[in-house]
Protein backbone atom coordinates (compact mmCIF):
# COMPACT_ATOMS: atom_id res chain seq x y z
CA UNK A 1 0.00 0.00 0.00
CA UNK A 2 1.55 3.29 -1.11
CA UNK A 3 2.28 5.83 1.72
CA UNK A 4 1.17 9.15 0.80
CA UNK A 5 3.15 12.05 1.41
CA UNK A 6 1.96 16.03 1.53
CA UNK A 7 4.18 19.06 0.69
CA UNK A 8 2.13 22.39 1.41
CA UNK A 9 3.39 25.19 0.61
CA UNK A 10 6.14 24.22 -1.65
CA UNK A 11 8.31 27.68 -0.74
CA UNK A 12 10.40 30.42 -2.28
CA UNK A 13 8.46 29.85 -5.74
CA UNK A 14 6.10 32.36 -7.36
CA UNK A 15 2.99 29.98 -6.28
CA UNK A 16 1.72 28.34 -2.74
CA UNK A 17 2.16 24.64 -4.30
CA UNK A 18 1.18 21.64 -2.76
CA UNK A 19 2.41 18.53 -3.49
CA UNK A 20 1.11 14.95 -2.75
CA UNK A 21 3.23 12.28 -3.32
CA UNK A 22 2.12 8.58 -3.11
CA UNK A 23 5.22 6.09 -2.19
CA UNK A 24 6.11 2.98 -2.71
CA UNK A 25 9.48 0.79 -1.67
CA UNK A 26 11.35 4.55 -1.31
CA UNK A 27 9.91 5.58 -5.11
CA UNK A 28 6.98 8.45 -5.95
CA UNK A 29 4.59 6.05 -7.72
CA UNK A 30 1.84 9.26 -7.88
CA UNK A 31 2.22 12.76 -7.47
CA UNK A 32 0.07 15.60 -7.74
CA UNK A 33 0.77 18.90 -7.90
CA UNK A 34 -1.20 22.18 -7.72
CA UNK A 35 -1.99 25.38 -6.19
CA UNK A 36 -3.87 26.36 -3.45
CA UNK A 37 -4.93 30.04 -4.02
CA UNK A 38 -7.92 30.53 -6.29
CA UNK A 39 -7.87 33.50 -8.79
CA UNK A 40 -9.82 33.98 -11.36
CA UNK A 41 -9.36 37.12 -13.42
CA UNK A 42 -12.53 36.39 -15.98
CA UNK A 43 -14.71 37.63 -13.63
CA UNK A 44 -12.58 40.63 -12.42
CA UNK A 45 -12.04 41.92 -15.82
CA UNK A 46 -15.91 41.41 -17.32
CA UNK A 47 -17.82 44.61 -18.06
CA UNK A 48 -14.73 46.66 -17.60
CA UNK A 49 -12.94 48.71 -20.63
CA UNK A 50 -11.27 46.74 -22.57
CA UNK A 51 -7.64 48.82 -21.44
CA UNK A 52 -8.25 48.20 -17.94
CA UNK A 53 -6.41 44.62 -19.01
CA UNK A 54 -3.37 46.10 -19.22
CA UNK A 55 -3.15 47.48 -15.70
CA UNK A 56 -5.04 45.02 -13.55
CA UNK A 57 -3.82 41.38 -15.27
CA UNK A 58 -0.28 42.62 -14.12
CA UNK A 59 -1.43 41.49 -10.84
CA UNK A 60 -1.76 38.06 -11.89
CA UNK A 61 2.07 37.40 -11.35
CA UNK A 62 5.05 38.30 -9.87
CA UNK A 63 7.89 38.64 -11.64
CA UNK A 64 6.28 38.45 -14.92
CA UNK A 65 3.90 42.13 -14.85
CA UNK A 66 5.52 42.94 -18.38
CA UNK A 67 4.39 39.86 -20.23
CA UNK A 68 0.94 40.41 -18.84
CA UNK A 69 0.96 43.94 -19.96
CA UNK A 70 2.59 43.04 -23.64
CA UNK A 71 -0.09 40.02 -24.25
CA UNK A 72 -2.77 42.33 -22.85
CA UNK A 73 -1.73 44.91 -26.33
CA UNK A 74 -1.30 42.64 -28.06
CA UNK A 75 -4.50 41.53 -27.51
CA UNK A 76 -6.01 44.54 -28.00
CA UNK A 77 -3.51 44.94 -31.44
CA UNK A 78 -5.36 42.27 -32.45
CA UNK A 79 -8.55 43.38 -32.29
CA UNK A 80 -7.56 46.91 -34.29
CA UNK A 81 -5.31 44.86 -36.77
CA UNK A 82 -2.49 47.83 -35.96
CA UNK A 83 0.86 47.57 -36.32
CA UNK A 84 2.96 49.23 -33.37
CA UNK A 85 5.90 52.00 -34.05
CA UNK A 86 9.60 50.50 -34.14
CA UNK A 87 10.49 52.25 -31.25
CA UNK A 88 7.60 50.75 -29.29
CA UNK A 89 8.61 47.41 -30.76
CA UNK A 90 11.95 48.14 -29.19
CA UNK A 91 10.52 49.45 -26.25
CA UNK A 92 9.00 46.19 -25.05
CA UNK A 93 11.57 43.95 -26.47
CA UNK A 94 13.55 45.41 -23.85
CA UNK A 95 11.65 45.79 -21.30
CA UNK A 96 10.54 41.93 -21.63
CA UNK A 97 13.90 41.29 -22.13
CA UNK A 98 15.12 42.65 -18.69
CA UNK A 99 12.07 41.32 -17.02
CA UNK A 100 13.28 37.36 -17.67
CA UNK A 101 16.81 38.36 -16.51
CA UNK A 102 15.21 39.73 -13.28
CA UNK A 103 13.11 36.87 -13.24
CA UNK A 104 16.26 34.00 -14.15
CA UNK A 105 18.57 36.00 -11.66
CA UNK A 106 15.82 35.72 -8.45
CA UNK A 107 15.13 31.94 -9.52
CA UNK A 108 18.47 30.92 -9.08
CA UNK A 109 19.51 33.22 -6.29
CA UNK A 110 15.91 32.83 -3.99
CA UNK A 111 14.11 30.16 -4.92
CA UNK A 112 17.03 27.48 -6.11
CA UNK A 113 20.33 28.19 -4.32
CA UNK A 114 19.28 27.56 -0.83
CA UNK A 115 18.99 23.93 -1.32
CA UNK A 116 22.51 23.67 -2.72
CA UNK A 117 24.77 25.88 -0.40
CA UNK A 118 24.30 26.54 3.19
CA UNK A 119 23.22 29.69 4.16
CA UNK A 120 24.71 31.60 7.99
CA UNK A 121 23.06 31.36 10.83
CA UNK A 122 22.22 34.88 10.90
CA UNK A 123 19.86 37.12 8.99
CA UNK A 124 16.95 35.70 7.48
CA UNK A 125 18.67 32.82 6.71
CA UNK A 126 19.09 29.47 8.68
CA UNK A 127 21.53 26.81 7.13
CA UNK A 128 19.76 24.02 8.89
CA UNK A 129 21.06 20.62 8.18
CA UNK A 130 21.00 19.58 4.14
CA UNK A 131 23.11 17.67 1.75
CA UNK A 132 25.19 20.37 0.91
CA UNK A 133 28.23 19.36 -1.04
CA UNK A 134 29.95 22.96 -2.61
CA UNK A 135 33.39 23.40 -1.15
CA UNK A 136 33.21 25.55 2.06
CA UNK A 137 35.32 28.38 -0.04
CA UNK A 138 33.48 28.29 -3.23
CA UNK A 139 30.57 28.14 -1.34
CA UNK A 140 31.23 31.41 0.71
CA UNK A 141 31.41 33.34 -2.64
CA UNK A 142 28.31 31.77 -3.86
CA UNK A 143 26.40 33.18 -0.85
CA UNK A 144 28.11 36.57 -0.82
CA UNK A 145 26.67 36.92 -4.15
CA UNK A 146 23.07 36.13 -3.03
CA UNK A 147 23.67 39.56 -2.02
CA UNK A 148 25.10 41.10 -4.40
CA UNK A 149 22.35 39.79 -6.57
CA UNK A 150 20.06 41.94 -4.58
CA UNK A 151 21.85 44.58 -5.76
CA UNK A 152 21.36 43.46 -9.77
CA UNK A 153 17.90 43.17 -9.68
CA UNK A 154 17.32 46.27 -8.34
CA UNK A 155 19.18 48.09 -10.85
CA UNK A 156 17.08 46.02 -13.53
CA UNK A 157 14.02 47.38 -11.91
CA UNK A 158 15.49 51.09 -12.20
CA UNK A 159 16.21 50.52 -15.88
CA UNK A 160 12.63 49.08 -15.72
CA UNK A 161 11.07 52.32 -14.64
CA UNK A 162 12.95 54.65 -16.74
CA UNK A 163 11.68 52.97 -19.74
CA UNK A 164 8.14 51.71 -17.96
CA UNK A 165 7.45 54.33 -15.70
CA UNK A 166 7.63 52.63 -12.94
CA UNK A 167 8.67 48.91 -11.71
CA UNK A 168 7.07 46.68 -10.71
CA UNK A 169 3.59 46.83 -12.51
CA UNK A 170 4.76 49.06 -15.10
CA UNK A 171 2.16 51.63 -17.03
CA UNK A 172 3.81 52.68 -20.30
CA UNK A 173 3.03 49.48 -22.30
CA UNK A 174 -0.41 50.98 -23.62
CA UNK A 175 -2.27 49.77 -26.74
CA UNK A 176 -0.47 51.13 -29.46
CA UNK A 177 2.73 51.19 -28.36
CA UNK A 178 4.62 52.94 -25.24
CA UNK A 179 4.38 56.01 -23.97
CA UNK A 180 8.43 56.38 -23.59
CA UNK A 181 10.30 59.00 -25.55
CA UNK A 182 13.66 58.03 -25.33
CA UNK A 183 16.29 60.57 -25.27
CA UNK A 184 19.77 60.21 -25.43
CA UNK A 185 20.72 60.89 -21.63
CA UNK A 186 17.95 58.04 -20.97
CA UNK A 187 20.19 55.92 -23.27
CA UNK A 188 23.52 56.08 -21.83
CA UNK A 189 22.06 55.59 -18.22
CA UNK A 190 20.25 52.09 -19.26
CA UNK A 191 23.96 51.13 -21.13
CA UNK A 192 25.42 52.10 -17.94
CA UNK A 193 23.51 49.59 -15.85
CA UNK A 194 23.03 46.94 -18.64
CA UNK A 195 26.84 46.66 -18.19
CA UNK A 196 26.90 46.24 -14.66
CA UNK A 197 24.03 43.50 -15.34
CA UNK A 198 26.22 41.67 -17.83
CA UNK A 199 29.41 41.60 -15.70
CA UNK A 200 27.29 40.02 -13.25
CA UNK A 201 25.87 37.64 -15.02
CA UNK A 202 28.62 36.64 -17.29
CA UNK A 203 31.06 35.97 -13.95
CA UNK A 204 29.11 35.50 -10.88
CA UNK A 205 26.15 33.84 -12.21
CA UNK A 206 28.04 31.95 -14.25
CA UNK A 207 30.82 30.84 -11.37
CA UNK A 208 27.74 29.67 -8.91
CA UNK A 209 25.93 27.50 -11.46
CA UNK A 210 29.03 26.12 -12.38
CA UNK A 211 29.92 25.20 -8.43
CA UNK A 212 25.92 23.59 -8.04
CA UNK A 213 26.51 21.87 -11.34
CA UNK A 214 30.15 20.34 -10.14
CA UNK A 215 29.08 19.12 -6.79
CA UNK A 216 25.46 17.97 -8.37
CA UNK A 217 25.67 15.95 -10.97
CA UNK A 218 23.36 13.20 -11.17
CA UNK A 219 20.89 16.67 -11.39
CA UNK A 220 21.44 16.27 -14.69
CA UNK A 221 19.81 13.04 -15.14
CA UNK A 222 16.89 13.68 -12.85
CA UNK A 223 13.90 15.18 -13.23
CA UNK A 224 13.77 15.05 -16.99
CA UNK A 225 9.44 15.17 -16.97
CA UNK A 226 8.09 14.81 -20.44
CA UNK A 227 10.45 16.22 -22.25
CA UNK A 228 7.97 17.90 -24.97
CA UNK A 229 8.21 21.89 -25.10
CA UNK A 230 5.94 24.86 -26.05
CA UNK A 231 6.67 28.10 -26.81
CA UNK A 232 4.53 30.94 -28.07
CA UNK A 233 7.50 32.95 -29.74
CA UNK A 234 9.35 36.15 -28.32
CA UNK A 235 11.43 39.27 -29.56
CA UNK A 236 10.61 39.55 -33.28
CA UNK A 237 13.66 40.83 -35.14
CA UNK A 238 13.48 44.01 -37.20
CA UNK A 239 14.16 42.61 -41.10
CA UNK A 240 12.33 39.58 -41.29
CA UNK A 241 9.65 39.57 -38.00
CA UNK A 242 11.30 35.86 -37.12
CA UNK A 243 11.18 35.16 -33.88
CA UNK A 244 14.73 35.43 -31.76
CA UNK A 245 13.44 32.50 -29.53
CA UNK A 246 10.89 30.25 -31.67
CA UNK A 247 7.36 29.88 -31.66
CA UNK A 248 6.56 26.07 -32.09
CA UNK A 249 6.14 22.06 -30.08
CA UNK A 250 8.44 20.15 -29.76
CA UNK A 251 11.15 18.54 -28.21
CA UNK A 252 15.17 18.92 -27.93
CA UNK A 253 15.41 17.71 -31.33
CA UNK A 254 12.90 19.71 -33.49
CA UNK A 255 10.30 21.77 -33.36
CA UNK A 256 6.62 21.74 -35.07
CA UNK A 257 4.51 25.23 -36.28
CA UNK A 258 2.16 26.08 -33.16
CA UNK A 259 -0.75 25.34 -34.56
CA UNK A 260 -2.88 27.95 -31.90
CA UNK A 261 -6.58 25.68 -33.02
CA UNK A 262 -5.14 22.67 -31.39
CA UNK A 263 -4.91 24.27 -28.00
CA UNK A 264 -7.72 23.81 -25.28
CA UNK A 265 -8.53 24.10 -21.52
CA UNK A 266 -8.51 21.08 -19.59
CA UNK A 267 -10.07 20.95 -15.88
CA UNK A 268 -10.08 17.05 -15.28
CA UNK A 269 -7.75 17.87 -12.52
CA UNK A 270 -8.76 21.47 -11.73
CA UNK A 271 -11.14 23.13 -8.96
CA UNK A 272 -12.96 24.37 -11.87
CA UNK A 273 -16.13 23.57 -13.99
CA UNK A 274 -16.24 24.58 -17.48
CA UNK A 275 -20.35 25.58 -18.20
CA UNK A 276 -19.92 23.92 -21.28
CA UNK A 277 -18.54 20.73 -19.90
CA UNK A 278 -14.66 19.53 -21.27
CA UNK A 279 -15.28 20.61 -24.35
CA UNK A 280 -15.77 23.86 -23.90
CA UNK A 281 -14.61 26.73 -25.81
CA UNK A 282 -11.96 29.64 -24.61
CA UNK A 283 -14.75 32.42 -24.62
CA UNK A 284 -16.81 29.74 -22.11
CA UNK A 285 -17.00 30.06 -18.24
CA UNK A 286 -15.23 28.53 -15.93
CA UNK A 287 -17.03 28.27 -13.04
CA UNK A 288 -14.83 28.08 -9.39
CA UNK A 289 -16.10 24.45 -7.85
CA UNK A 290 -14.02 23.91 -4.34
CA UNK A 291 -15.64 20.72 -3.94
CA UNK A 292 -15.47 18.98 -7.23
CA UNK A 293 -14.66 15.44 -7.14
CA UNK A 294 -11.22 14.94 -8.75
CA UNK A 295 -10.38 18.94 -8.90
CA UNK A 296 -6.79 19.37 -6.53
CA UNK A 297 -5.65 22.33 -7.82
CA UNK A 298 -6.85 26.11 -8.75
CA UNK A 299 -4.67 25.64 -12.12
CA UNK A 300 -6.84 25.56 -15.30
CA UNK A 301 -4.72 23.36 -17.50
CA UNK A 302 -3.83 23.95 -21.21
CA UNK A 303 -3.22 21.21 -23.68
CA UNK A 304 -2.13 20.64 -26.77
CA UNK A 305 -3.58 18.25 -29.34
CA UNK A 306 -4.53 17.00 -25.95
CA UNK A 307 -1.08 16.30 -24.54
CA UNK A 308 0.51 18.75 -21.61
CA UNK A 309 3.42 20.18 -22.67
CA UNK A 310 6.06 21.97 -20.46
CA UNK A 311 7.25 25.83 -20.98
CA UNK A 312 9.87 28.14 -19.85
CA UNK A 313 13.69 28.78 -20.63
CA UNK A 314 14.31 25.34 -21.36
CA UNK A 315 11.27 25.23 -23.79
CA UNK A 316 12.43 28.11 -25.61
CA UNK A 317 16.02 27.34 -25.83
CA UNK A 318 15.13 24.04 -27.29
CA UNK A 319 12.53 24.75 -30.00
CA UNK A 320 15.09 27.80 -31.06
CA UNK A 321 18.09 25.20 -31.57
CA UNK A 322 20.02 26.81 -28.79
CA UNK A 323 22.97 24.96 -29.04
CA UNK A 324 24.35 26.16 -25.43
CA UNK A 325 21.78 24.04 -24.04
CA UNK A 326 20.46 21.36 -26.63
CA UNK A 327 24.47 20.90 -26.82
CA UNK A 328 23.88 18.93 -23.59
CA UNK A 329 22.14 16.03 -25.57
CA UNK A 330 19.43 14.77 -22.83
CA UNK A 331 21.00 16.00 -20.18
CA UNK A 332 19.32 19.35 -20.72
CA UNK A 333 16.22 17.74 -19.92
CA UNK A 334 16.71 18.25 -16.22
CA UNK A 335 16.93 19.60 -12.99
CA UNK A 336 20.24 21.25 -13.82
CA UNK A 337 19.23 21.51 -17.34
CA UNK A 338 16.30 24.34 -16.84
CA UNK A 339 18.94 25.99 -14.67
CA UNK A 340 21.55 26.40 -17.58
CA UNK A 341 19.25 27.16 -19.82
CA UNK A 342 18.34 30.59 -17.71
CA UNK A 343 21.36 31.82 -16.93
CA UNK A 344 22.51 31.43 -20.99
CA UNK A 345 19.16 32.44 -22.15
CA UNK A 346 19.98 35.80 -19.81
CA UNK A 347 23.49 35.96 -21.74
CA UNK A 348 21.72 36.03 -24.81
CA UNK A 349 19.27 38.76 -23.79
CA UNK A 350 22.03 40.82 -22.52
CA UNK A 351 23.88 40.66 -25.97
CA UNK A 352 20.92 41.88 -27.90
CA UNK A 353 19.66 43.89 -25.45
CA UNK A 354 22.38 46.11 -26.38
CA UNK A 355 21.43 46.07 -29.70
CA UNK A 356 17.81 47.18 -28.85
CA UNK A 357 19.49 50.04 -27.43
CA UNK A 358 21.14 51.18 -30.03
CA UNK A 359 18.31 51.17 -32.45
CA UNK A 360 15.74 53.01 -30.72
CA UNK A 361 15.53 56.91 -32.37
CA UNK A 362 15.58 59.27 -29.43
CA UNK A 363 13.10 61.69 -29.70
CA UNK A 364 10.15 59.46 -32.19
CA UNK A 365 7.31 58.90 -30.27
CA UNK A 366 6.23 55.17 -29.78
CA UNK A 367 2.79 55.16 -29.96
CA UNK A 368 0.11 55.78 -32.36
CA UNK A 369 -3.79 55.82 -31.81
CA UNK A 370 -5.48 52.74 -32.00
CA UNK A 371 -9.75 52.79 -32.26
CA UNK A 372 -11.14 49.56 -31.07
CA UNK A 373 -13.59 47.97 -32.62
CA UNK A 374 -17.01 47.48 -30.58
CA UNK A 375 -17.32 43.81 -31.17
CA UNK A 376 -14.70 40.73 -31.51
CA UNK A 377 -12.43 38.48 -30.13
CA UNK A 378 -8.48 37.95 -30.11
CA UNK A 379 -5.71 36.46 -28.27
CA UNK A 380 -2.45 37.70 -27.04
CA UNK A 381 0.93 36.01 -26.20
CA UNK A 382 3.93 37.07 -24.49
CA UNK A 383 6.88 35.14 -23.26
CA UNK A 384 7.68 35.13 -19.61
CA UNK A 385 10.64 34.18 -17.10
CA UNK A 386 8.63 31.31 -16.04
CA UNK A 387 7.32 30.31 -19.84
CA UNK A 388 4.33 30.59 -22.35
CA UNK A 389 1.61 33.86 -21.53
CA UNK A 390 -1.92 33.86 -23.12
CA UNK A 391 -4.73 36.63 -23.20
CA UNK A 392 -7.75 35.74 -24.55
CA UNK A 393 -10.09 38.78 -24.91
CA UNK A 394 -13.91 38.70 -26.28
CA UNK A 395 -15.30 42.14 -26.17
CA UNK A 396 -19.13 43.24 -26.47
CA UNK A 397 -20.84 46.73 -27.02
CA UNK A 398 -17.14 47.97 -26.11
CA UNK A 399 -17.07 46.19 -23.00
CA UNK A 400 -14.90 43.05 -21.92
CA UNK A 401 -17.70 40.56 -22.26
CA UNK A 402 -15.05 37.35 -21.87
CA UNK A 403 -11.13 37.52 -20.41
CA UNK A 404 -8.80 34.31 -19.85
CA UNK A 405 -5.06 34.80 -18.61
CA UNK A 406 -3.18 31.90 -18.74
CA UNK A 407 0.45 31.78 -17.33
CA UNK A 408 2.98 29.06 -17.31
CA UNK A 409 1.58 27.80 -14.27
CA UNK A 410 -1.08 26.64 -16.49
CA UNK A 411 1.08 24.41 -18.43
CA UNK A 412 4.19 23.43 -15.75
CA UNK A 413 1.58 23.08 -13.24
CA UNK A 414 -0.98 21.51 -15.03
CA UNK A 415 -2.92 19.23 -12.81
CA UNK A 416 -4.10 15.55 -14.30
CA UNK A 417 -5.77 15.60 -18.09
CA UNK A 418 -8.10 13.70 -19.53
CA UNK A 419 -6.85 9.89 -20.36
CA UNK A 420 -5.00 10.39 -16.42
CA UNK A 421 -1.75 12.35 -18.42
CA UNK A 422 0.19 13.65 -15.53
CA UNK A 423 1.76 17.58 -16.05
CA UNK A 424 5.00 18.16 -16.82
CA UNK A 425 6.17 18.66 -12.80
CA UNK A 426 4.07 15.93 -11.63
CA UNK A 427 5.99 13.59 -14.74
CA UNK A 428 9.23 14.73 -12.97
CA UNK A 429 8.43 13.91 -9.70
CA UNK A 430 7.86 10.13 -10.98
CA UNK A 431 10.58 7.39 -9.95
CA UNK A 432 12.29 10.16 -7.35
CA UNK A 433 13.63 8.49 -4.43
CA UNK A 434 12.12 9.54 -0.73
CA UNK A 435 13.69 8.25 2.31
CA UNK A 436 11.57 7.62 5.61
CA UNK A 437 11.76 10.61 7.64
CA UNK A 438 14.31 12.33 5.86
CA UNK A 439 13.30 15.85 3.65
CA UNK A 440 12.90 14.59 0.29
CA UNK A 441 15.57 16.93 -1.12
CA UNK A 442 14.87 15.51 -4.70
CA UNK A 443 11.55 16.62 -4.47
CA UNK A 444 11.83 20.32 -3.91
CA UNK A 445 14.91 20.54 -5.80
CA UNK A 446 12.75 19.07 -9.15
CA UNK A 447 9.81 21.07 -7.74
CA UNK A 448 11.56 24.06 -7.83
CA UNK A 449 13.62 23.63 -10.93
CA UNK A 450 10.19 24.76 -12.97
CA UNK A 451 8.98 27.35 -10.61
């Protein structure tokens, strides 16, 4: 008889998970996993003006506000069939750009590092007791930098304002563009930081993922999950519009066209009932149902062609052919794999970044007026630190009559699908070894390798 074991809350990740974990002979034969907050921004949003998306679906995360905002536009974008100014193109390329460093620099730093390298006993930290293998002297660097990576992010969330007003939960993304000028003086302040960034991430981030990945390496073969990616596509390049991290399914070895028809909702395992039963359709409700038999989570799961499908860094270096990560064969399909791929997905922002820079015209104005129509229906995607970001928008009489936001917790943390397909964490929790009585370190380190 399997023993069942609950984690709740998972910590230091940008959702209160739980897991449950059903073992047998020191394996995980089950696992569940889902959060425990419900949400539900359909029913915040309806009746409201249809920009009102822009501000209030930033909420919906935390380190992610820009990708809300962009898919919000583009939403919107949609819905006008407008094309946005170059410099507002630039605009959010950078800004989103700058968001998934922030977001790849607090993973590792917060959420991942303290289950690697013991921490003082002083400050908000407690090293406890933990299989903590870094040398004592590479290890004391790696902690000084926790700091100093307190530092980096806030200096990401000052370039953040200058170019979004304000940080976090910016307001200059608006439909139609941005509302910052840049000016020169703006310019060499946001080169000035973006090479402090760089040195940081190109040495220290670099030096402590190294250390985790010498002392760790069987990381590398665990936690692989299914192994099939999605991405919706991010930072469309000035001459051709192609994508600088692909759209597309997949795996480490190719990638397929996203084919957005094939995509659907799937609450087998969710705490929510769709009015129009499983079948239902995106502009449908989803109606909150605490007590329905099989629902464990407050995730509304997305599928594709009916299979879950995991997103994030790894996803996108993949399908784009990354070679700095799919280099790693199927090793990169990992624990230590989704690490990598962060810290040289934030190399890769960094370089073009600067190229974004350099580009924008000071002085053109990034915005032009966009008249929405009274009636219709759109979607709107947007990459994110964590993964794949969807808006789906159905406005009536000039009003939001239907509003789904669906963030990578919808496809990481997808709870159990029709045909009893586990999610991409709950696959990678499968087979991990948990000791009587001892914290399954496995676990949270998998756990918190996609959150």
């Amino acid at each position: 008889m399997p023993e069942k074991l609950v984690i709740q809350p998972l910590n230091r990740g940008t959702n209160p998970v739980r897991l449950e974990l059903w073992v047998e002979s020191g394996k995980v034969v089950k696992a569940k996993a889902g959060t425990t907050y419900y949400w539900d921004f359909s029913k915040i949003l309806r009746g409201k003006d249809p920009l009102d998306a822009l501000q209030l679906t930033q909420r919906s995360g935390s380190s992610d506000f820009i990708s809300h905002s962009v898919a919000a536009a583009r939403a919107l974008e949609e819905l006008a069939q407008k094309q946005i100014p170059e410099n507002a193109h630039l605009s959010r390329s950078i800004l989103t750009a700058f968001e998934m460093i922030y977001g790849h620099i607090t993973h590792f730093y917060q959420n991942v590092l303290p289950d690697y390298v013991p921490f003082p006993e002083h400050g908000p930290f407690s090293a406890g007791a933990g299989d903590f293998r870094v040398p004592a002297g590479n290890g004391d660097i790696v902690v000084r930098n926790v700091w100093r990576a307190f530092d980096i992010r806030r200096s990401i969330h000052q370039v953040m304002a200058l170019i979004g007003g304000k940080a976090p939960n910016i307001c200059a993304v608006v439909c139609g563009g941005v509302t910052y000028t840049p000016d020169v003086l703006t310019l060499v302040k946001i080169n000035s930081v973006l090479g402090e960034i760089a040195a940081f991430v190109n040495n220290e981030f670099t030096h402590d993922l190294e250390q985790v990945e010498k002392a760790y390496p069987e990381y590398f073969i665990t936690g692989a999950g299914l192994g099939t990616f999605i991405s919706v596509g991010e930072f469309t390049q000035k001459k051709n519009r192609d994508f600088l991290l692909s759209a597309g399914v997949g795996n480490i070895t190719g990638n397929m066209t996203l084919d957005m028809s094939a995509l659907s909702i799937d609450c087998t395992g969710s705490k929510f009932e769709p009015a129009g039963g499983e079948g239902a359709s995106w502009a449908g409700d989803f109606n909150p149902s605490p007590g329905k038999p099989g629902g464990y989570s407050w995730v509304k799961g997305v599928v594709y062609k009916d299979k879950p499908l995991e997103t994030g860094a790894l996803a996108r270096m993949c399908l784009s052919g990354r070679t700095e990560v799919t280099g790693l064969g199927n090793r990169a399909v990992s624990v230590l794999g989704r690490l990598r791929a962060r810290l040289e997905e934030s190399k890769i922002l960094l370089k073009y970044t600067e190229e974004w820079l350099g580009q924008l015209n000071p002085g053109n104005f990034p915005a032009e007026q966009v008249t929405l129509p009274d009636d219709g229906e759109a979607f709107g995607m947007a990459e994110s630190p964590q993964g794949a970001v969807i808006h789906y928008t159905s406005i009536k009489d000039g009003k939001i009559s239907r509003y789904l936001v669906l963030d990578a917790s919808a496809w990481n943390l997808c709870p159990g699908t029709r045909g009893g397909q586990n999610g991409p964490l709950e696959q990678a929790l499968i087979g991990l070894n948990v000791r009587s009585g001892v914290v399954p370190i496995d676990i949270l380190r998998t756990a918190r390798s996609f959150i």
